[in-house]
Protein backbone atom coordinates (compact mmCIF):
# COMPACT_ATOMS: atom_id res chain seq x y z
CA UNK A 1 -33.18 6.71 22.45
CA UNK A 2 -33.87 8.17 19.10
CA UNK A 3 -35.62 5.36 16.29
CA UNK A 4 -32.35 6.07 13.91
CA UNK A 5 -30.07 5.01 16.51
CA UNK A 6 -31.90 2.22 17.24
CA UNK A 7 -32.19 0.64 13.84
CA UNK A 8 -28.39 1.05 13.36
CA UNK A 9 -27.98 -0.87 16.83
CA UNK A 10 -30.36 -3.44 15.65
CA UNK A 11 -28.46 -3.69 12.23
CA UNK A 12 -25.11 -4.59 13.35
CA UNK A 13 -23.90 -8.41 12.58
CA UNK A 14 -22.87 -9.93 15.51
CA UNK A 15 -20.90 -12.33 13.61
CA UNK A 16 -19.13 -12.97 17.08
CA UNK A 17 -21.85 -14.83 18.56
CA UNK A 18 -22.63 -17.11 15.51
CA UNK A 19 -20.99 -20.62 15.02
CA UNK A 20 -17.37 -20.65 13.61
CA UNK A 21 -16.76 -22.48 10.21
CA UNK A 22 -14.36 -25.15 10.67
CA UNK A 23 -13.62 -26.26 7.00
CA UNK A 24 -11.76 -22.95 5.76
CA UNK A 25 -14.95 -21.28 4.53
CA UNK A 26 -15.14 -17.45 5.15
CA UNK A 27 -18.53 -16.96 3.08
CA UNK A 28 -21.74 -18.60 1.37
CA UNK A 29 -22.74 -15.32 -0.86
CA UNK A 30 -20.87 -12.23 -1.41
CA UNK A 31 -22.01 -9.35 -4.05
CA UNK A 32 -20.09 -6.02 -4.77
CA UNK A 33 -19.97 -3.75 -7.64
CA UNK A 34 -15.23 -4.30 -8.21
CA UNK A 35 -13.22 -1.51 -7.41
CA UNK A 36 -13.06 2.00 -8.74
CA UNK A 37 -10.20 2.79 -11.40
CA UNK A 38 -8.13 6.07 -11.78
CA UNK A 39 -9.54 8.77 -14.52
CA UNK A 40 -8.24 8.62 -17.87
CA UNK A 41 -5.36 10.90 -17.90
CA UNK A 42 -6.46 14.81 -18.84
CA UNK A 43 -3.76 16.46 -21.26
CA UNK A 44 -2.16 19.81 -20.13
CA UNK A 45 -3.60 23.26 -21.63
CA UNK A 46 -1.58 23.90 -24.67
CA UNK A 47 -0.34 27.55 -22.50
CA UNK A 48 1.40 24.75 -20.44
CA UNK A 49 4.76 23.84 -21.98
CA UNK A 50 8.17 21.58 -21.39
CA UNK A 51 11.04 22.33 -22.53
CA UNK A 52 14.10 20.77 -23.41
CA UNK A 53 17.35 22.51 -23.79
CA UNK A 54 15.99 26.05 -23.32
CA UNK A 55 13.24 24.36 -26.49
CA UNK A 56 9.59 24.12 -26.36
CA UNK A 57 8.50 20.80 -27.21
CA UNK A 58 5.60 19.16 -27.34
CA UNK A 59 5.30 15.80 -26.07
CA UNK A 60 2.64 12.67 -26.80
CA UNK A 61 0.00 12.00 -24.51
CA UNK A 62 1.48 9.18 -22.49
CA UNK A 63 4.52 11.24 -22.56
CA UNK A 64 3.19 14.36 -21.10
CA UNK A 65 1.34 12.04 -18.50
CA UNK A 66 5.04 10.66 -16.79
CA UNK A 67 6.24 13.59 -17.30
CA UNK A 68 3.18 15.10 -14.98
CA UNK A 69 4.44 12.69 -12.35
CA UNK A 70 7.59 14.06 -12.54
CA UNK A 71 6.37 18.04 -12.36
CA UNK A 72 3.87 17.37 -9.13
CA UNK A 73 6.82 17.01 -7.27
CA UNK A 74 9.40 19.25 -8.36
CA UNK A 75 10.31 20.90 -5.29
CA UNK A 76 10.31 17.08 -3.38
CA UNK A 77 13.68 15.79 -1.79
CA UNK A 78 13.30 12.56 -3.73
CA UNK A 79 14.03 14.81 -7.16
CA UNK A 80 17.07 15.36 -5.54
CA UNK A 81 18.36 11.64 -5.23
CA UNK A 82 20.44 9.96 -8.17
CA UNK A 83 18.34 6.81 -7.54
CA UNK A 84 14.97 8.35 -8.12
CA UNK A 85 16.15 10.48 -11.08
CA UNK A 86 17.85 7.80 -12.62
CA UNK A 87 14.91 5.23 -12.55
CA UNK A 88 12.38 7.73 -13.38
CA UNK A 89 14.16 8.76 -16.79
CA UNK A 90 14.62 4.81 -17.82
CA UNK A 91 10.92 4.15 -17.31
CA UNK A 92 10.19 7.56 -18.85
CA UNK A 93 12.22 6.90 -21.85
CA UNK A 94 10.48 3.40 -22.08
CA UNK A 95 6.89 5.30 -22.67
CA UNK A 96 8.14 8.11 -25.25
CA UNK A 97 7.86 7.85 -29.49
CA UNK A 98 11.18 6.97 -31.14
CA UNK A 99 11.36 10.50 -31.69
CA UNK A 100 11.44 11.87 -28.39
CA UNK A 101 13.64 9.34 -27.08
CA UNK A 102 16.02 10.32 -29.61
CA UNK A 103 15.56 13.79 -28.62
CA UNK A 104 15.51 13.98 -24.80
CA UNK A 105 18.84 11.87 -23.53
CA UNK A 106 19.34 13.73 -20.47
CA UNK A 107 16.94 14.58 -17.40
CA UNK A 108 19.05 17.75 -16.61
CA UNK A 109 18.11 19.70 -19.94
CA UNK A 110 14.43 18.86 -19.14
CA UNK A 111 12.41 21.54 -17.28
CA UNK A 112 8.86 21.26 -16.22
CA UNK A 113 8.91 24.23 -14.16
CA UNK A 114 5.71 25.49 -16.05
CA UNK A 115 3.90 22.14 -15.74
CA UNK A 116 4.71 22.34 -11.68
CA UNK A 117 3.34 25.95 -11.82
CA UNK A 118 0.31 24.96 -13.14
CA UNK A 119 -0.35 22.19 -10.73
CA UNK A 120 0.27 24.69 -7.35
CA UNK A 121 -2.15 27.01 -9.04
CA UNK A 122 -5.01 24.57 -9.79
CA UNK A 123 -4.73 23.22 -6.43
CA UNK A 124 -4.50 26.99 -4.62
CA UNK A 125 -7.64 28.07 -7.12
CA UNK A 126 -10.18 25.91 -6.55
CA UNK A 127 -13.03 27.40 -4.80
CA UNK A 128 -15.12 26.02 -1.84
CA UNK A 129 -18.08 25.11 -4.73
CA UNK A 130 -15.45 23.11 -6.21
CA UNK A 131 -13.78 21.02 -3.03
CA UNK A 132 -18.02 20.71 -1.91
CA UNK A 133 -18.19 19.24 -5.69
CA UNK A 134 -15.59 16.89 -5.39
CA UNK A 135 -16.70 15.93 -1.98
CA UNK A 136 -20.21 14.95 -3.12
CA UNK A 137 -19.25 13.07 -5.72
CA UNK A 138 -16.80 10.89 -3.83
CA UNK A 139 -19.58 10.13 -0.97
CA UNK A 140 -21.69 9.22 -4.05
CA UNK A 141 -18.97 7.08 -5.32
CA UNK A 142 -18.56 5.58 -1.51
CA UNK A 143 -22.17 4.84 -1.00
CA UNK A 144 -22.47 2.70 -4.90
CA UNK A 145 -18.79 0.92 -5.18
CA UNK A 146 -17.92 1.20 -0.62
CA UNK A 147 -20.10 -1.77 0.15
CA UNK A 148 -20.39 -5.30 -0.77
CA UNK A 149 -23.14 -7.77 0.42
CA UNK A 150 -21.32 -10.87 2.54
CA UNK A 151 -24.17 -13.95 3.85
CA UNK A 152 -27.14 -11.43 3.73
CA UNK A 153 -25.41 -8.43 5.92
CA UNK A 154 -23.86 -5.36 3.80
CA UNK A 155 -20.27 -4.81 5.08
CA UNK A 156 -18.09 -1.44 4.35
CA UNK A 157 -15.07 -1.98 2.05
CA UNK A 158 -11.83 -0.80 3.29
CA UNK A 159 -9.59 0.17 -0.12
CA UNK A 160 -12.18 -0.26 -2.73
CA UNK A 161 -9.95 2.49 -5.08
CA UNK A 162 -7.12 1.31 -7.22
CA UNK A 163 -4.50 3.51 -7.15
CA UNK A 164 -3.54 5.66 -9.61
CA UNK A 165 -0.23 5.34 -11.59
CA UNK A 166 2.44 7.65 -10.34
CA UNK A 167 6.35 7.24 -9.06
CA UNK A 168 6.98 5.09 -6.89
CA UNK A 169 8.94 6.12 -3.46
CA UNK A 170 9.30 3.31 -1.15
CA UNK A 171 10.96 3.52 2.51
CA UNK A 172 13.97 4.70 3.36
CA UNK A 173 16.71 4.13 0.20
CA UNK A 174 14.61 2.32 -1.69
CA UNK A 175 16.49 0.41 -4.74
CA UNK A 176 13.59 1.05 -7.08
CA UNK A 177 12.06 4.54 -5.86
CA UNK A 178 11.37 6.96 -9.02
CA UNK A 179 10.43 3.73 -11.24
CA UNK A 180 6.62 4.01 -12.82
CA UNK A 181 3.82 2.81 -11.26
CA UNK A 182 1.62 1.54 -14.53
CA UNK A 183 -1.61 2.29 -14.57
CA UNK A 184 -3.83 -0.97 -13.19
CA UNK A 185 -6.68 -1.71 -16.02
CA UNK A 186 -9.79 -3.92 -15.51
CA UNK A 187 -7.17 -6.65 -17.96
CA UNK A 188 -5.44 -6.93 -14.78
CA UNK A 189 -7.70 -7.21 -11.82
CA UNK A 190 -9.25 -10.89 -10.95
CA UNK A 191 -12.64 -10.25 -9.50
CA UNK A 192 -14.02 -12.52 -6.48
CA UNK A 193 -17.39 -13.20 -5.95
CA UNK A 194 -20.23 -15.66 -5.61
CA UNK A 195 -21.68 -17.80 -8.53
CA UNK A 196 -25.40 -16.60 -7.89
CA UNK A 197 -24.42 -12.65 -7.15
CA UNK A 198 -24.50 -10.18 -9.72
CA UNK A 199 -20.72 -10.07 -11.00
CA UNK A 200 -19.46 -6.54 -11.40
CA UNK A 201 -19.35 -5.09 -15.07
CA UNK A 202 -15.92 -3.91 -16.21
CA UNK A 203 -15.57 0.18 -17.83
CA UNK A 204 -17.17 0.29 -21.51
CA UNK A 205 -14.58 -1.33 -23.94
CA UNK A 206 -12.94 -3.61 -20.98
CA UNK A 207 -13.00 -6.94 -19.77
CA UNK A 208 -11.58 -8.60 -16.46
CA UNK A 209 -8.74 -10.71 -15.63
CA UNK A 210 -10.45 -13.02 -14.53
CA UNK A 211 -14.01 -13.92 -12.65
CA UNK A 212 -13.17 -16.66 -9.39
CA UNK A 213 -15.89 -17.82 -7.03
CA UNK A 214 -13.47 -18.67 -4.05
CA UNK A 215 -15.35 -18.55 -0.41
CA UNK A 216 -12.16 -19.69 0.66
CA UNK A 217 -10.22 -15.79 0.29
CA UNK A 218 -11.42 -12.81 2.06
CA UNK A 219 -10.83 -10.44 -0.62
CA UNK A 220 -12.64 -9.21 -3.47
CA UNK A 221 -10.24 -8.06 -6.23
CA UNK A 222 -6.61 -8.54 -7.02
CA UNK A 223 -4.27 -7.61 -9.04
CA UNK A 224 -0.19 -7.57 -9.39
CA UNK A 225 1.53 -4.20 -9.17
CA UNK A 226 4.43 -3.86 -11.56
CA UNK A 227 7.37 -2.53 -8.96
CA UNK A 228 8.09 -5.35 -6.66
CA UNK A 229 5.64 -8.01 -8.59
CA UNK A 230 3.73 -7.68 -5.04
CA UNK A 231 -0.21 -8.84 -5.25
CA UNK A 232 -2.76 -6.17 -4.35
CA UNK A 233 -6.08 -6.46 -2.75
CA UNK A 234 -9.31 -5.12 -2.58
CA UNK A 235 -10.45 -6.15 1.28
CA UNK A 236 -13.22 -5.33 3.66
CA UNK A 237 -12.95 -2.31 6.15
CA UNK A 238 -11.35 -3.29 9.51
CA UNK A 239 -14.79 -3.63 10.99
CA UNK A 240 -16.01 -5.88 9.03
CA UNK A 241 -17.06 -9.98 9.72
CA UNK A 242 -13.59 -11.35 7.97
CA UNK A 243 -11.66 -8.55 9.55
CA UNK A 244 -12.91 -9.14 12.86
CA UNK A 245 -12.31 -12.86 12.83
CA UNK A 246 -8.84 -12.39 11.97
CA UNK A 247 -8.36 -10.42 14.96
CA UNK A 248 -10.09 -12.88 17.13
CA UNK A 249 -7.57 -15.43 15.87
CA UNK A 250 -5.18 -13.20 16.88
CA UNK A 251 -6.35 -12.19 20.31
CA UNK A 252 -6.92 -16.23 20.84
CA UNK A 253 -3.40 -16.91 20.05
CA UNK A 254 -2.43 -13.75 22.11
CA UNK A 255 -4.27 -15.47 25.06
CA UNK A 256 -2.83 -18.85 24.43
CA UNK A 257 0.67 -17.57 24.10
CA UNK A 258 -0.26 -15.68 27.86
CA UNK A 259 -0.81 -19.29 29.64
CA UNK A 260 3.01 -20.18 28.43
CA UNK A 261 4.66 -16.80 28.23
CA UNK A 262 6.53 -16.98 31.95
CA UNK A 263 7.87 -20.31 30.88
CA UNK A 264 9.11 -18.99 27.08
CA UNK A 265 10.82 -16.16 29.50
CA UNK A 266 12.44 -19.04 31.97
CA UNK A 267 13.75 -20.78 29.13
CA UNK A 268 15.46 -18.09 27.27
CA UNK A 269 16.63 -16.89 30.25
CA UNK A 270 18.71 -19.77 31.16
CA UNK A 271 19.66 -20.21 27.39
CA UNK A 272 21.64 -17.21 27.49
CA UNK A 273 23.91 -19.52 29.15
CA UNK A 274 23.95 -22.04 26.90
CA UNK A 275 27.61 -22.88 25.26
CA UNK A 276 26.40 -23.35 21.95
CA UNK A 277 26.53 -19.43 20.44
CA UNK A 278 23.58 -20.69 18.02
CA UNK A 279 21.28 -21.15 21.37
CA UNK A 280 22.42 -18.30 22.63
CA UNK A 281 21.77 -16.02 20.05
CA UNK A 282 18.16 -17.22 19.82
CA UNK A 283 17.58 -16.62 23.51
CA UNK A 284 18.77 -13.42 23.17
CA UNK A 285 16.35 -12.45 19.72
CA UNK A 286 13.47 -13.87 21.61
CA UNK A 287 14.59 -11.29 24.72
CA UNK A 288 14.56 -8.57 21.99
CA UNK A 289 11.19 -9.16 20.80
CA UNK A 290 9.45 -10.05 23.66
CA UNK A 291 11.01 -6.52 25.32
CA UNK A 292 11.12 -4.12 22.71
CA UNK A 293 7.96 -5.90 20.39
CA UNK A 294 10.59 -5.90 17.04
CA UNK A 295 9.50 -7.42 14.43
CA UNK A 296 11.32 -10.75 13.57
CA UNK A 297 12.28 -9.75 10.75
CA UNK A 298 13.95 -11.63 7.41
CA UNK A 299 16.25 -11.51 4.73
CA UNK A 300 15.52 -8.90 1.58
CA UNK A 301 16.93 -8.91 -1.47
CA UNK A 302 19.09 -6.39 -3.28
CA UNK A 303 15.90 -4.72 -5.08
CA UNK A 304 13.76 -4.41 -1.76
CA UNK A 305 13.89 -1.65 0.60
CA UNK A 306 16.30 -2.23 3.58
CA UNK A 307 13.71 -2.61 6.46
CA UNK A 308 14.86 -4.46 9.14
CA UNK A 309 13.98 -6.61 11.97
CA UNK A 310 15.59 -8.31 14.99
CA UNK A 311 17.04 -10.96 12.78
CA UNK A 312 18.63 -9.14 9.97
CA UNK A 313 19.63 -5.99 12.18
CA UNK A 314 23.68 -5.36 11.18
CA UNK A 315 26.27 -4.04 13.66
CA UNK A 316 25.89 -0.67 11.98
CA UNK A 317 22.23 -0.51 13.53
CA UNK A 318 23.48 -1.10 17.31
CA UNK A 319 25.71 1.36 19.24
CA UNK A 320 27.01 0.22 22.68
CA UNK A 321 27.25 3.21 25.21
CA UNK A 322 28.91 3.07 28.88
CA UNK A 323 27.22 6.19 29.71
CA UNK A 324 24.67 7.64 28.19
CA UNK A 325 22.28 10.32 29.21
CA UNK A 326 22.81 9.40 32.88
CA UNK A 327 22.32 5.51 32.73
CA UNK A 328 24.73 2.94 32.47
CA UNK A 329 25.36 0.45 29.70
CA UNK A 330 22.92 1.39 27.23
CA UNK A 331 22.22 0.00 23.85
CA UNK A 332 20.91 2.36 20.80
CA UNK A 333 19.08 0.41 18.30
CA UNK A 334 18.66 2.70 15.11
CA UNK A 335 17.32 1.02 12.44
CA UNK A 336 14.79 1.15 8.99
CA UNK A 337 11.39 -0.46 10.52
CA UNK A 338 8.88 -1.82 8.48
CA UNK A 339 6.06 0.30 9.37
């Protein structure tokens, strides 16, 4: 065997084999360098224009920057639904001057066919040199910001990139798609890290949310994104220490669950007799996601997306067949999933 390959044998943590810590603990020391930010926005060439109502008009930086959003993707089915249109222009209209929002009052007079243009050509342009270029420097940004140091052993981060701002989509008919996704600034992330490691430096001019030194978290850096108020984290690559031991804890309950699993299936079995409907109904749930593997889903509110699981599904996901594709008595779940 080759010396490379067996130093990168030899360097593998096999956390799996050491002692588990029973107090909540998931670390002693942990070092990384925070997670990488989106460029500062680049303003169009001045040959790039928008227009509004057959006008060219130029717009302010921040502007021009939604409106980019917006452009990119132009020829998208989401710029065809009322939803998306209507809370892209609101969030738009909340970043323009008092002057432009005076001016543009309706999304239909705006045209950023020449902004759109501009983006297809850049991306069919660019030149092997230039994709190699890229390339290179995201492996260099991988190899300084992809790793953090956890109890001695240097672990791979999984999403150490914040993402950039940008429309939101969602799943399915999602309330909120088309609303702005704000750019996320060092002011909002909270850092994690240990007392004694080097704590990452913020961007020139910036400062952090907030420096913790819990051991009791597995992630690094958080912050709140501005669409559903939902808490974002910067966490280790699946193969990681924490990672794995979350799986184990999985797998263990997985194997736990296997010792009891033909009684659970007795028991619901016979509750399907059961004369209280309530009883019933939960046998018949439990049948569902034991046989199918649905999620057990839970109530959303009006501003979520309508995902669904076996205990929110609505008559208008079932259909009840006689006959269907030569079988008898068959049952069509169809239905918005979580993932």
């Amino acid at each position: 065997m080759p010396s490379g390959k067996q130093e990168e044998q030899q360097e593998v943590w096999k956390w799996w084999e050491e002692e588990k810590k029973s107090d909540g603990t998931k670390w002693h020391f942990l070092e990384h360098k925070g997670p990488v930010f989106a460029p500062p926005y680049e303003p169009l060439p001045c040959t790039v224009k928008f227009y509004y109502n057959g006008e060219k008009m130029e717009l302010s930086k921040k502007t021009e920057e939604v409106a980019t959003f917006y452009a990119r993707m132009l020829d998208h089915v989401y710029t065809k639904k009322d939803t998306f249109n209507n809370n892209f222009f609101n969030d738009w209209q909340k970043v323009m001057t008092e002057s432009e929002r005076e001016t543009i009052t309706d999304l239909t007079k705006c045209n950023f066919k020449e902004m759109h243009a501009y983006f297809l050509q850049q991306s069919k342009a660019m030149t092997k040199e230039e994709k190699q270029k890229i390339e290179e420097k995201n492996e260099e940004i991988q190899k300084e910001y992809g790793f953090c140091t956890i109890d001695g052993h240097k672990e791979k981060i999984g999403n150490f990139k914040i993402e950039p701002p940008g429309l939101f989509r969602g799943r399915g008919k999602h309330p909120k798609m088309g609303k702005l996704k704000k750019r996320v600034l060092p002011e909002d992330v909270i850092i994690n890290c240990s007392k004694d490691s080097n704590i990452p430096k913020p961007p020139a001019g910036h400062k952090w949310k907030e420096v913790r030194h819990d051991s009791n978290v597995t992630w690094l850096a958080s912050w709140t994104e501005n669409i559903q108020g939902q808490v974002k984290y910067v966490m280790l690559n699946p193969s990681s220490k924490l990672k794995g031991e979350k799986d184990w804890q999985k797998y263990e309950t997985a194997r736990k669950l296997a010792k009891s699993i033909d009684k659970i299936r007795a028991e619901y079995r016979d509750d399907w007799k059961s004369k209280e409907m309530r009883i019933r109904q939960r046998a018949v749930a439990l049948y569902f996601i034991d046989k199918l593997a649905l999620r057990a889903g839970n109530e959303k509110d009006e501003d979520q997306a309508d995902t669904v699981g076996c205990c929110s599904l609505r008559v208008e996901h079932i259909q009840l067949h006689e006959q269907k594709d030569g079988k008898e008595y068959v049952v069509v779940f169809d239905f918005l999933g979580n993932n």
